[in-house]
C-alpha atoms as a PDB file:
ATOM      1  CA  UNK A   1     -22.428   2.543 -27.411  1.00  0.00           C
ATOM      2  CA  UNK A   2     -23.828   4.359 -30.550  1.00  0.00           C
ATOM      3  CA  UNK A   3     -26.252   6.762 -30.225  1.00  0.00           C
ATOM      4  CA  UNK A   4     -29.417   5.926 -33.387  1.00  0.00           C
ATOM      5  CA  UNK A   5     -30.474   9.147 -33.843  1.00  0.00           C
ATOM      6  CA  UNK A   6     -33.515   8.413 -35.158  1.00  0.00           C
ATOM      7  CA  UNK A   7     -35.248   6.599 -31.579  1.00  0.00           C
ATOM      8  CA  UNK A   8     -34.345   9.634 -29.728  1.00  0.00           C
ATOM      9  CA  UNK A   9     -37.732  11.707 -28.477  1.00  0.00           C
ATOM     10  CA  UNK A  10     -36.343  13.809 -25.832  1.00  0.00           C
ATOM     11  CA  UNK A  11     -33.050  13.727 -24.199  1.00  0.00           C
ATOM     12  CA  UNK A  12     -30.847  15.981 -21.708  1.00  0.00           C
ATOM     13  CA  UNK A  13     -27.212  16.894 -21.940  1.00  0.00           C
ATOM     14  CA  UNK A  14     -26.410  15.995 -18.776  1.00  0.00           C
ATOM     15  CA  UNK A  15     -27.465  12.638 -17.031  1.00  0.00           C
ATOM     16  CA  UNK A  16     -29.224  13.034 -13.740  1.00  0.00           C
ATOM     17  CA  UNK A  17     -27.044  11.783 -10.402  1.00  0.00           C
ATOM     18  CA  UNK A  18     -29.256  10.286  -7.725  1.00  0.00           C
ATOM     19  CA  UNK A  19     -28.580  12.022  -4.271  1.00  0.00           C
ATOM     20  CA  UNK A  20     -26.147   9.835  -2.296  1.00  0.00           C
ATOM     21  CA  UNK A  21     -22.874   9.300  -0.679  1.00  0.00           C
ATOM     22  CA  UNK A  22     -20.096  10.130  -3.289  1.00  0.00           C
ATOM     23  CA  UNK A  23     -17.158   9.913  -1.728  1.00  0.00           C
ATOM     24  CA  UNK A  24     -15.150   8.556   1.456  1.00  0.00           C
ATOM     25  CA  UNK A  25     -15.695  10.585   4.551  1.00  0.00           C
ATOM     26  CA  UNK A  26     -13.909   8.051   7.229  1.00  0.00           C
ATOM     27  CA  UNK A  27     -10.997   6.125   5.175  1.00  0.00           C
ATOM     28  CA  UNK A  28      -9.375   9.288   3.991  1.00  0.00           C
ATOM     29  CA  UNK A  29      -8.945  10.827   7.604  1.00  0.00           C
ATOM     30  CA  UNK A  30      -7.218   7.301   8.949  1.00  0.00           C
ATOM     31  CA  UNK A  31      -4.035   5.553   8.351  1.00  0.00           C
ATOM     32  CA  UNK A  32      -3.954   3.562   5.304  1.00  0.00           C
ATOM     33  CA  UNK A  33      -1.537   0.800   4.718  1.00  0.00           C
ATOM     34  CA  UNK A  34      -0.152  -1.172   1.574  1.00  0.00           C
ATOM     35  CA  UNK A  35      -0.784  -5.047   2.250  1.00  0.00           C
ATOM     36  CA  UNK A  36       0.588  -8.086   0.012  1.00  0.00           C
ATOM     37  CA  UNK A  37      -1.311 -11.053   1.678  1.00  0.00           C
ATOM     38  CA  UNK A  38      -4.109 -12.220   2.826  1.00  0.00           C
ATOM     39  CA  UNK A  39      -4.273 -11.135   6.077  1.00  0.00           C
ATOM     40  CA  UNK A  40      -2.100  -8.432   7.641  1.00  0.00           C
ATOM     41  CA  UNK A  41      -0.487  -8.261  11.211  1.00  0.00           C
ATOM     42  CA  UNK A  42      -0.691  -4.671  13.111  1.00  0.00           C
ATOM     43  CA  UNK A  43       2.135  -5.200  16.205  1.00  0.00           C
ATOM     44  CA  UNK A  44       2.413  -2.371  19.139  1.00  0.00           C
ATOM     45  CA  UNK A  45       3.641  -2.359  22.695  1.00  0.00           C
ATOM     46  CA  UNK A  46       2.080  -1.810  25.772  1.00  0.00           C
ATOM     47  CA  UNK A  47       2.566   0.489  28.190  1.00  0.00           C
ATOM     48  CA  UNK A  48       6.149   0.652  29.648  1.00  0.00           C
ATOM     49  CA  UNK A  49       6.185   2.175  33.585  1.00  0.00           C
ATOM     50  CA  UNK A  50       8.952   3.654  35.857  1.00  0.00           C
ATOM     51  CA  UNK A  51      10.140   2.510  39.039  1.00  0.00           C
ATOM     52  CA  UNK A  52      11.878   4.293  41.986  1.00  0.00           C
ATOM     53  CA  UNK A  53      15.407   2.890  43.405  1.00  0.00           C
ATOM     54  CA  UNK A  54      16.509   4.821  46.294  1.00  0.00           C
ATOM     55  CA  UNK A  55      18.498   1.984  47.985  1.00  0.00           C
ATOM     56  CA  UNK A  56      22.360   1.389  47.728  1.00  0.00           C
ATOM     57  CA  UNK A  57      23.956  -0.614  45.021  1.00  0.00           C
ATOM     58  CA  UNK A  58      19.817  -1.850  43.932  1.00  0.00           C
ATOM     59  CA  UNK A  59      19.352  -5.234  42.312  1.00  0.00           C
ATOM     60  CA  UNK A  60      18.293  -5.379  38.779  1.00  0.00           C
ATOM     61  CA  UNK A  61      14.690  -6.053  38.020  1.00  0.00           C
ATOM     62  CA  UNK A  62      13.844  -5.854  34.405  1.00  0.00           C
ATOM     63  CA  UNK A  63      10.361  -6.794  33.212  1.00  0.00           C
ATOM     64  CA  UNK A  64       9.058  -7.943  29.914  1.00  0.00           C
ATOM     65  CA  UNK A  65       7.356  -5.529  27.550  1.00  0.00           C
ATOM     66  CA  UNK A  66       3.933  -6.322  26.203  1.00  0.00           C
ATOM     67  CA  UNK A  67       3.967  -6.533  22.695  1.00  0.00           C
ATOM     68  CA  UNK A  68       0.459  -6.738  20.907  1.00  0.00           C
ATOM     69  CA  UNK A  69      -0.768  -8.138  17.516  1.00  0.00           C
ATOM     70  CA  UNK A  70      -3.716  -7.776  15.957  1.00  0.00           C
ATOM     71  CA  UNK A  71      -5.264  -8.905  12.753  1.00  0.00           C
ATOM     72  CA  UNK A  72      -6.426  -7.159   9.663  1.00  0.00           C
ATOM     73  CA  UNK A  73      -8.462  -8.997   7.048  1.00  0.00           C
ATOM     74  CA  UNK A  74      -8.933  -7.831   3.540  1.00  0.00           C
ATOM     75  CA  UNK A  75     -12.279  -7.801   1.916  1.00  0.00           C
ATOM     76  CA  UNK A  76     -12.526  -7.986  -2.048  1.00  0.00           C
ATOM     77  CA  UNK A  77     -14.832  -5.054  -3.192  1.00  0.00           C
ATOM     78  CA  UNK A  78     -16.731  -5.318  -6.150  1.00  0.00           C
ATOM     79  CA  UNK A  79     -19.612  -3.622  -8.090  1.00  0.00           C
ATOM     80  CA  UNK A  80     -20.547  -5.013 -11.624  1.00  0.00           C
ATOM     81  CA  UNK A  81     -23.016  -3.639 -14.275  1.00  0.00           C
ATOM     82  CA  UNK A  82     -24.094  -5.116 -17.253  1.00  0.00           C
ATOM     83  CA  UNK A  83     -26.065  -2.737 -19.431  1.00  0.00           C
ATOM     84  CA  UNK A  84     -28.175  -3.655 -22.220  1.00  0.00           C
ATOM     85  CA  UNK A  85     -27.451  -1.267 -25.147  1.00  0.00           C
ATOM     86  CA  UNK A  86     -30.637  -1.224 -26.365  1.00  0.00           C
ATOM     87  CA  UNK A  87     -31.636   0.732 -23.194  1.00  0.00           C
ATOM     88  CA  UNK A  88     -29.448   3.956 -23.496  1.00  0.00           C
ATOM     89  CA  UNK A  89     -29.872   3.392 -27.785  1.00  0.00           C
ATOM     90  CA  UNK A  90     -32.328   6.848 -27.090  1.00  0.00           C
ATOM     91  CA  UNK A  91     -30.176   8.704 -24.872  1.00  0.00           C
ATOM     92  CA  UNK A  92     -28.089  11.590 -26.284  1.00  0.00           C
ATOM     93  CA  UNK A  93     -25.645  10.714 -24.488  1.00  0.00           C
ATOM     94  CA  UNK A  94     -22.968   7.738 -23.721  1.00  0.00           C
ATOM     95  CA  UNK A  95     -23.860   6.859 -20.270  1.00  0.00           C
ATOM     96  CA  UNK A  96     -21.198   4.700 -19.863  1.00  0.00           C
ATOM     97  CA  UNK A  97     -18.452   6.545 -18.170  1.00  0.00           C
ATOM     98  CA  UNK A  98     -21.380   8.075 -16.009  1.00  0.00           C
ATOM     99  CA  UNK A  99     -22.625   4.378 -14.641  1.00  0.00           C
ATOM    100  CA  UNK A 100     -18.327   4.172 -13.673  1.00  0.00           C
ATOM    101  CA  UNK A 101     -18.609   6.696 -11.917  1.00  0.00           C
ATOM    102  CA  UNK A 102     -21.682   5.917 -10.024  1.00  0.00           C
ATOM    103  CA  UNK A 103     -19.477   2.337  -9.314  1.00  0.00           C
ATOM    104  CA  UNK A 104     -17.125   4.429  -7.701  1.00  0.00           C
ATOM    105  CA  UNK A 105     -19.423   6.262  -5.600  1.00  0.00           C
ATOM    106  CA  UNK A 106     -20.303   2.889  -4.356  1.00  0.00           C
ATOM    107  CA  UNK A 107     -17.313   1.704  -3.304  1.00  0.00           C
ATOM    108  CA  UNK A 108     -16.409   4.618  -1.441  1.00  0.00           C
ATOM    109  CA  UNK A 109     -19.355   4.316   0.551  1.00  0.00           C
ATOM    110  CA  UNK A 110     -18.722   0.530   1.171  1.00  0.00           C
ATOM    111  CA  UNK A 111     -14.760   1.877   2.096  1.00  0.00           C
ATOM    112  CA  UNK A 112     -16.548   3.851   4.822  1.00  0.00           C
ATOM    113  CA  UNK A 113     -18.942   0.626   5.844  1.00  0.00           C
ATOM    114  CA  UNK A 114     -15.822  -1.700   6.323  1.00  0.00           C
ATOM    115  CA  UNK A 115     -14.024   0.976   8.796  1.00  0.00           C
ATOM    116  CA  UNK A 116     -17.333   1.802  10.901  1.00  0.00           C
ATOM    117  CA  UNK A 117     -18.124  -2.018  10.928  1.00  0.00           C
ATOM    118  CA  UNK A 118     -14.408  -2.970  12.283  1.00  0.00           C
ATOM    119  CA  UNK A 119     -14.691  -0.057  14.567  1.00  0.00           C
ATOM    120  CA  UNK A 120     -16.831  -1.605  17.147  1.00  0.00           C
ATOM    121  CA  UNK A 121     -16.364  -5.607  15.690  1.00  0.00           C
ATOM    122  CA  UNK A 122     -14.468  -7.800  17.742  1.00  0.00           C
ATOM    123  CA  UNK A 123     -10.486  -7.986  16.706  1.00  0.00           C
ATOM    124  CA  UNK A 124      -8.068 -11.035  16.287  1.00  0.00           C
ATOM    125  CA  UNK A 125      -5.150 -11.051  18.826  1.00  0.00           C
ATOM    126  CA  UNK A 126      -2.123 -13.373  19.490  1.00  0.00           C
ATOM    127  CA  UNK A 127       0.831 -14.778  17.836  1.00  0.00           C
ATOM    128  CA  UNK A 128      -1.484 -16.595  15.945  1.00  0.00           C
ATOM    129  CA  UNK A 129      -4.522 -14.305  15.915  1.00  0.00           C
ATOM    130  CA  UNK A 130      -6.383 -16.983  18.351  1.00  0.00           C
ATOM    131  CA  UNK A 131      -7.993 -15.049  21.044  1.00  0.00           C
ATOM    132  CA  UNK A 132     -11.370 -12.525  19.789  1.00  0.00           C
ATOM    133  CA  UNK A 133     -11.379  -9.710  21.846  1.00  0.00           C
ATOM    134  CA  UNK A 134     -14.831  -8.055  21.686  1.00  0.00           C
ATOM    135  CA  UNK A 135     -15.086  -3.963  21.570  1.00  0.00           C
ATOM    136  CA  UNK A 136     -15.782  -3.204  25.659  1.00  0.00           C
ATOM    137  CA  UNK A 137     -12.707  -6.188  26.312  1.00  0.00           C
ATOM    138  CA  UNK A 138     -10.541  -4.430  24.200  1.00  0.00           C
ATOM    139  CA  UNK A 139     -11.400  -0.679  26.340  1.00  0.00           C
ATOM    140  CA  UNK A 140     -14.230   0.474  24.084  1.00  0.00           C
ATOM    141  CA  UNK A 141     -16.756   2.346  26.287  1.00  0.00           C
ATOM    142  CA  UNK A 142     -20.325   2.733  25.113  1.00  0.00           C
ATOM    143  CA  UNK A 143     -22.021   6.232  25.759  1.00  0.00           C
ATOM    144  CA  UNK A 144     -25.818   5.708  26.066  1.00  0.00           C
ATOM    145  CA  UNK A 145     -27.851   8.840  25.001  1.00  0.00           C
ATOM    146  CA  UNK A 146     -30.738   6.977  23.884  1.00  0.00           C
ATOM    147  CA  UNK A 147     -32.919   8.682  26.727  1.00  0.00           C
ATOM    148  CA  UNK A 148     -31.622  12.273  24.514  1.00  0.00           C
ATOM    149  CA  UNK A 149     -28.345  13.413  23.223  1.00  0.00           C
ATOM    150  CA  UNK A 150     -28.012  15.858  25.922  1.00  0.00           C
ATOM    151  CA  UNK A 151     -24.496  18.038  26.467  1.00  0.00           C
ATOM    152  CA  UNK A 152     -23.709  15.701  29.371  1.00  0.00           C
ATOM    153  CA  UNK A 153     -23.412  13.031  26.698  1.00  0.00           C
ATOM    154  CA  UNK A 154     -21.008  14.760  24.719  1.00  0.00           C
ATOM    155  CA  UNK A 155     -18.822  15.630  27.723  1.00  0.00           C
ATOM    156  CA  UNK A 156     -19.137  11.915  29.112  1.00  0.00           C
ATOM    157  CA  UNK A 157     -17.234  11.125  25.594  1.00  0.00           C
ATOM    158  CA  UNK A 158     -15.087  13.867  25.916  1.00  0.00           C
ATOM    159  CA  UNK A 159     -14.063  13.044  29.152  1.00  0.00           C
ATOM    160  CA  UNK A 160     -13.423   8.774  28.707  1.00  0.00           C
ATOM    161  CA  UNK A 161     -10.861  10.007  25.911  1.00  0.00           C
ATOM    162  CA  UNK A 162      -9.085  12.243  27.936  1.00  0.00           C
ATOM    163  CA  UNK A 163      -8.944   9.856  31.429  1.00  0.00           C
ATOM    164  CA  UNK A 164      -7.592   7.221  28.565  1.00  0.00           C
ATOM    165  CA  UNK A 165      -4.777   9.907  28.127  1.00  0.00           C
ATOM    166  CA  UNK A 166      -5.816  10.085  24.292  1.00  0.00           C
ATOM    167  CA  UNK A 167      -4.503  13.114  22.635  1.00  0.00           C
ATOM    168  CA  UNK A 168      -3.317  15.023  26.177  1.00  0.00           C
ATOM    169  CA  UNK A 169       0.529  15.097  25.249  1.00  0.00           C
ATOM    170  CA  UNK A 170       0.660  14.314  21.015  1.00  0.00           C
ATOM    171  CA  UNK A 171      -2.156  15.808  19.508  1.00  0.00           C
ATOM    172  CA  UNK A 172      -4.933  13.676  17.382  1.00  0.00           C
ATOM    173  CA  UNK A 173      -7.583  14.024  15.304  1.00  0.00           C
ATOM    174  CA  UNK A 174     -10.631  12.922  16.654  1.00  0.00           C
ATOM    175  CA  UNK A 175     -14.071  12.754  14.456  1.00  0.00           C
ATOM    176  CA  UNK A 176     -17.284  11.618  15.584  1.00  0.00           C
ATOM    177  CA  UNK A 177     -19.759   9.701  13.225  1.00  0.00           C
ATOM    178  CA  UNK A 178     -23.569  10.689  13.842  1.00  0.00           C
ATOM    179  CA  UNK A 179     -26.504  11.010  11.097  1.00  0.00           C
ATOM    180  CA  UNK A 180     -28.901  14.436  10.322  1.00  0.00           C
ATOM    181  CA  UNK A 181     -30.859  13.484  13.399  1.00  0.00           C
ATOM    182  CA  UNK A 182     -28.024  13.624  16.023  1.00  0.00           C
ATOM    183  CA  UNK A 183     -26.848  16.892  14.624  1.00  0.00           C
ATOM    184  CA  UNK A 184     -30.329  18.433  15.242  1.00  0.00           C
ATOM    185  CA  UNK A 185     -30.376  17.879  18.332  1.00  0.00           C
ATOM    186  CA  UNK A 186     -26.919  19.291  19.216  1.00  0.00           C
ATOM    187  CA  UNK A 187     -28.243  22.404  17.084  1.00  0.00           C
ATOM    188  CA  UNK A 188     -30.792  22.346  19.668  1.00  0.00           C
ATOM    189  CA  UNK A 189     -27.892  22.623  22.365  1.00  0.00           C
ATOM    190  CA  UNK A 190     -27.128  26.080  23.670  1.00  0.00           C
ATOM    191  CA  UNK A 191     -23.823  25.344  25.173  1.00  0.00           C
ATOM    192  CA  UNK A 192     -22.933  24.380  21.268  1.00  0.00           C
ATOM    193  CA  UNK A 193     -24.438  27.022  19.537  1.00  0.00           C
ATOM    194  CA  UNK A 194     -24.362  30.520  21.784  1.00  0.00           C
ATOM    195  CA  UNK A 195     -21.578  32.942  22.183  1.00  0.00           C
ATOM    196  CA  UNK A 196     -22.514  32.729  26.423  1.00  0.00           C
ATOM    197  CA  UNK A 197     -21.019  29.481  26.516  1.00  0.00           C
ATOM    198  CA  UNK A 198     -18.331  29.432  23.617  1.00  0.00           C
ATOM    199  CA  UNK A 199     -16.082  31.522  21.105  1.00  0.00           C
ATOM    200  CA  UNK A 200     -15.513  29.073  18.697  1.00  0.00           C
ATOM    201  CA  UNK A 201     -17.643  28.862  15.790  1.00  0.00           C
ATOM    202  CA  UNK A 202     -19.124  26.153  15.621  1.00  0.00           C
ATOM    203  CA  UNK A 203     -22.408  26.139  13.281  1.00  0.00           C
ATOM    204  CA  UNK A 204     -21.456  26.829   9.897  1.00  0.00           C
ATOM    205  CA  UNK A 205     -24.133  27.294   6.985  1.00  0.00           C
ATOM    206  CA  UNK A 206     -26.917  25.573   9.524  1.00  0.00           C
ATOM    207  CA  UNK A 207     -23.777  23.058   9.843  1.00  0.00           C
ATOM    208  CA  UNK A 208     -22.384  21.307  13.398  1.00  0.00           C
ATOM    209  CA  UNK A 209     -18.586  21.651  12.142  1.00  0.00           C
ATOM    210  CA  UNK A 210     -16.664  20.507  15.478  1.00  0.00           C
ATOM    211  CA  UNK A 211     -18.042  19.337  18.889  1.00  0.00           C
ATOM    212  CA  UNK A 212     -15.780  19.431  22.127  1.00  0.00           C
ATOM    213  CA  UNK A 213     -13.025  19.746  20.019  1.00  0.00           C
ATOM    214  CA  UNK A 214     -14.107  16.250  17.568  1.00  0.00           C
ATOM    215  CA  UNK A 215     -14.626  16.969  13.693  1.00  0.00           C
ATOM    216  CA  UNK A 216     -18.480  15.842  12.542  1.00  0.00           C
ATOM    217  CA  UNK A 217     -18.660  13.229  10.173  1.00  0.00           C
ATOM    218  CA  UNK A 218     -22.423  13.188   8.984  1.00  0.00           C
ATOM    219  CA  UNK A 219     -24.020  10.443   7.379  1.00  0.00           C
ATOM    220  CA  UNK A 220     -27.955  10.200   6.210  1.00  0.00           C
ATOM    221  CA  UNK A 221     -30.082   8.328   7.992  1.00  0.00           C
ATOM    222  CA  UNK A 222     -32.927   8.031   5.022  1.00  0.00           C
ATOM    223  CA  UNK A 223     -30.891   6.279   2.552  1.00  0.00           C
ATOM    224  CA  UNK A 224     -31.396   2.094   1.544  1.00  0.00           C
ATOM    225  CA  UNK A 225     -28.180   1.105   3.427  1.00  0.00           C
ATOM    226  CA  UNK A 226     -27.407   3.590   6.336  1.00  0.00           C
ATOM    227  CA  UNK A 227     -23.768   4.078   7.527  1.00  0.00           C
ATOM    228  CA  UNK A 228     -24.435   4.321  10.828  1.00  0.00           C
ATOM    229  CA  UNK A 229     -26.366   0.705  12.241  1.00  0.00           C
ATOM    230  CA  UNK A 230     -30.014   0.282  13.437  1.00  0.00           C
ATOM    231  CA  UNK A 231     -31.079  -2.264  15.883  1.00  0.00           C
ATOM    232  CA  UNK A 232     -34.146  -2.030  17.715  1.00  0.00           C
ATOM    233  CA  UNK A 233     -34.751   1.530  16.917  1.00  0.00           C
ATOM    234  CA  UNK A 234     -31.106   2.339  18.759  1.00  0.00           C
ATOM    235  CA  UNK A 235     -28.672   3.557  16.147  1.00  0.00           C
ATOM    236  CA  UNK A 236     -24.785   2.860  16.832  1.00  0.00           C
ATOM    237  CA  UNK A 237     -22.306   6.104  16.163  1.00  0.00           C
ATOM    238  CA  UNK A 238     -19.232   6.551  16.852  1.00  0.00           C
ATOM    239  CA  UNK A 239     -16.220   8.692  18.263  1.00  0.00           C
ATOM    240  CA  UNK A 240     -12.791   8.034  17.387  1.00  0.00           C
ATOM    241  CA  UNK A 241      -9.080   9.406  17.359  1.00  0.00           C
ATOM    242  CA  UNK A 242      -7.760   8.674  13.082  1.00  0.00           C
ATOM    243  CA  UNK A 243      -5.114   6.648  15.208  1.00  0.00           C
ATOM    244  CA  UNK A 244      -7.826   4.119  16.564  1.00  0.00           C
ATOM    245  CA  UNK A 245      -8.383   2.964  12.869  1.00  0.00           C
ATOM    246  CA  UNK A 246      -6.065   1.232  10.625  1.00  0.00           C
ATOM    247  CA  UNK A 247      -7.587   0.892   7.052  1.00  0.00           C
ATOM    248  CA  UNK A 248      -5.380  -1.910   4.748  1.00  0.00           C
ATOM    249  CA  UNK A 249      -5.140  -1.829   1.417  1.00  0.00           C
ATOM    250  CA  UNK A 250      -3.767  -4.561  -1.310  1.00  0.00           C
ATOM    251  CA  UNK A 251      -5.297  -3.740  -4.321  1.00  0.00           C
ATOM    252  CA  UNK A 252      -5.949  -0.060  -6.106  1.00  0.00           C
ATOM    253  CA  UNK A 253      -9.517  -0.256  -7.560  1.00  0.00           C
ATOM    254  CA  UNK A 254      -9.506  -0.922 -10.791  1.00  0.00           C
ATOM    255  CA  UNK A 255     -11.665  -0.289 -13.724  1.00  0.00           C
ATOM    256  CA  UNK A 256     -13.003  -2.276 -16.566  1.00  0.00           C
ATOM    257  CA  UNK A 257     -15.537  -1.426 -19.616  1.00  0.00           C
ATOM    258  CA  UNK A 258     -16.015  -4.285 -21.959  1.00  0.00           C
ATOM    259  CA  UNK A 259     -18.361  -3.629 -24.695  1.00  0.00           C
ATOM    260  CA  UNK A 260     -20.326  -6.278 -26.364  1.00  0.00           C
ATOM    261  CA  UNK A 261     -19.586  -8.560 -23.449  1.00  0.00           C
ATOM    262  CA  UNK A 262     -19.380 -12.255 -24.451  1.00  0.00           C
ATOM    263  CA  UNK A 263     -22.040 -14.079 -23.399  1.00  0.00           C
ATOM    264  CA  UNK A 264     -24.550 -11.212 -23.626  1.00  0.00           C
ATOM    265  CA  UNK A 265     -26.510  -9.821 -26.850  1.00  0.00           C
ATOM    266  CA  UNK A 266     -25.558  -6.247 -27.482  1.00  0.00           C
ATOM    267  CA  UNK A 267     -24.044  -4.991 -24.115  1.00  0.00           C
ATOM    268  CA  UNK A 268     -21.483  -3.938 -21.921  1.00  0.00           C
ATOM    269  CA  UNK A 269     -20.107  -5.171 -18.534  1.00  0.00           C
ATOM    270  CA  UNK A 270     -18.559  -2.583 -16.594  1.00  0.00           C
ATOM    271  CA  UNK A 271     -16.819  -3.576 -13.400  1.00  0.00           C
ATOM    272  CA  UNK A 272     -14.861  -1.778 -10.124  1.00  0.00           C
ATOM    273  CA  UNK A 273     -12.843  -3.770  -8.116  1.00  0.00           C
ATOM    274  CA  UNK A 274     -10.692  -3.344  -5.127  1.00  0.00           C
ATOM    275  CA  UNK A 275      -9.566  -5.155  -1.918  1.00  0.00           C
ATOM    276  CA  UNK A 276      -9.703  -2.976   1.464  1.00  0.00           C
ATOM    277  CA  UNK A 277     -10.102  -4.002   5.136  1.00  0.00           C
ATOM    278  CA  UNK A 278      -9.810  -2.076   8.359  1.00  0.00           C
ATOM    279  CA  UNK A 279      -9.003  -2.897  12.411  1.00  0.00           C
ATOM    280  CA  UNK A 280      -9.119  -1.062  15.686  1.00  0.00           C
ATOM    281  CA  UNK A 281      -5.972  -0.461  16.893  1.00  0.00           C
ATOM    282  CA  UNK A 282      -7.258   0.046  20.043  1.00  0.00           C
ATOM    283  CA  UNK A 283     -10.315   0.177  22.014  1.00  0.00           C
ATOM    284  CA  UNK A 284      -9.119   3.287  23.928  1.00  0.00           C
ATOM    285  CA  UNK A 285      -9.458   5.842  20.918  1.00  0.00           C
ATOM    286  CA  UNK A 286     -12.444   4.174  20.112  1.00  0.00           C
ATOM    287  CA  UNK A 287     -15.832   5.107  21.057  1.00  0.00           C
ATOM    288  CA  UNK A 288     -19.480   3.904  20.956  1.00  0.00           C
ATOM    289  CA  UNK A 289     -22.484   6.739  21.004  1.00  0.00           C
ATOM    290  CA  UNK A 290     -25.975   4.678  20.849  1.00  0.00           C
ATOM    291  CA  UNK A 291     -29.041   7.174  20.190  1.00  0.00           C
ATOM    292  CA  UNK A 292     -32.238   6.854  19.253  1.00  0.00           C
ATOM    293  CA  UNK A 293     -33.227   6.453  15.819  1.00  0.00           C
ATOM    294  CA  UNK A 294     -36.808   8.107  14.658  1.00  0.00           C
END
């Protein structure tokens, strides 16, 4: 895009970046798999016991392992531009690799939709991916603090991953997902914030870094499309072990600039594309925190 000089009245040398979301703050803490297809199959086994055999010369009794399947859909990801020339003609200047980046910082915030979406959404099982099994079928437990997010909250989560036996024996990396609003109120929290009740620091910069041991994943509740879900003034967040979410991946975004686009007088199609999906692996390291949205 050339710059005319002489329509320029007043310019800056650096173009001004709306506040928002720039970069993925769920998919890069999960697993992330290469797929080829169009669908991808996540297979795991169940859980395997022991039995005791005190008797002489004991019969055989094997059993049949549970094998599980579950299904993981990609999504094609697109944002497209098409800029008139004739609007940046005045700027100083070239505000097109500016506008790719800005594509970029949307599709990292729609990486982070898919995963919270498939976090709590219903998952394909079976051979043939046949039977839905919703969130609370599949083990997902649902932690109502609407009435306040109080410390007995957070210990109720606490507390359903640990009687799951998530992250007792092999450590994991457990995050929970709340907005500005959540994280006031566990500022608010003495238990959280004074050295009577813990050593660890906690509040960083004004900041909730960790709570009961779970990293903070903080989204803003103010923006045009929030992260986090609002229904009926209850807001959906969520707790989750990086094992309890499987992102997919079968195409690397890609990046196009075409000037003088055909089709178009004077201007320039600039396009991001990728393909991305995301499944629960299962409901146990997956948790549901409704609060209160004002």
């Amino acid at each position: 895009m050339a710059v005319d000089t002489a329509l320029i009245t007043q310019f800056s040398n650096l173009l001004h970046t709306t506040a928002q979301q720039m970069k993925t703050r769920l998919m890069g803490k999960c697993q992330i798999m290469p797929i080829t297809g169009d669908s991808f199959a996540y297979d795991g086994t169940g859980i395997v016991e022991a039995r005791t055999v005190n008797e002489r010369n004991p019969l055989i009794d094997p059993v049949n392992p549970d094998f599980t399947r579950r299904k993981l859909t990609r999504d094609r990801i697109v944002v497209e531009l098409i800029v008139d020339n004739r609007d940046v003609r005045g700027m100083f200047d070239d505000p097109s690799s500016k506008l790719v980046q800005d594509c970029m910082f949307a599709i990292m915030r729609k990486a982070d939709k898919v995963g919270i979406t498939a976090a709590h959404a219903a998952v394909l099982t079976g051979k043939d991916f046949g039977t839905s099994v919703s969130f609370a079928t599949d083990g997902g437990q649902t932690v109502d603090a609407t009435a306040g997010l109080t410390f007995a909250k957070l210990l109720e989560l606490k507390d359903n991953f640990k009687k799951n036996e998530v992250g007792l024996d092999m450590p994991e990396d457990m995050f929970i997902g709340i907005t500005e609003q959540e994280e006031t109120s566990m500022l608010n929290l003495t238990q959280l914030t004074s050295r009577d009740f813990t050593r660890d620091y906690t509040v960083d910069n004004g900041k909730i870094s960790r709570v009961m041991d779970m990293g903070v994943i903080l989204f803003g509740s103010g923006v045009d499309y929030p992260q986090l879900s609002v229904a009926a003034d209850v807001r959906d967040c969520f707790a989750l072990s990086t094992k309890g979410l499987l992102y997919g991946m079968s195409k690397q975004f890609s990046v196009q600039v075409i000037p003088d686009y055909p089709g178009y007088i004077e201007s320039t199609y600039i396009r991001v594309l990728g393909e991305i999906g995301a499944v629960r692996t299962d409901g146990q390291r997956v948790q549901k925190l409704q609060t209160t949205a004002t």
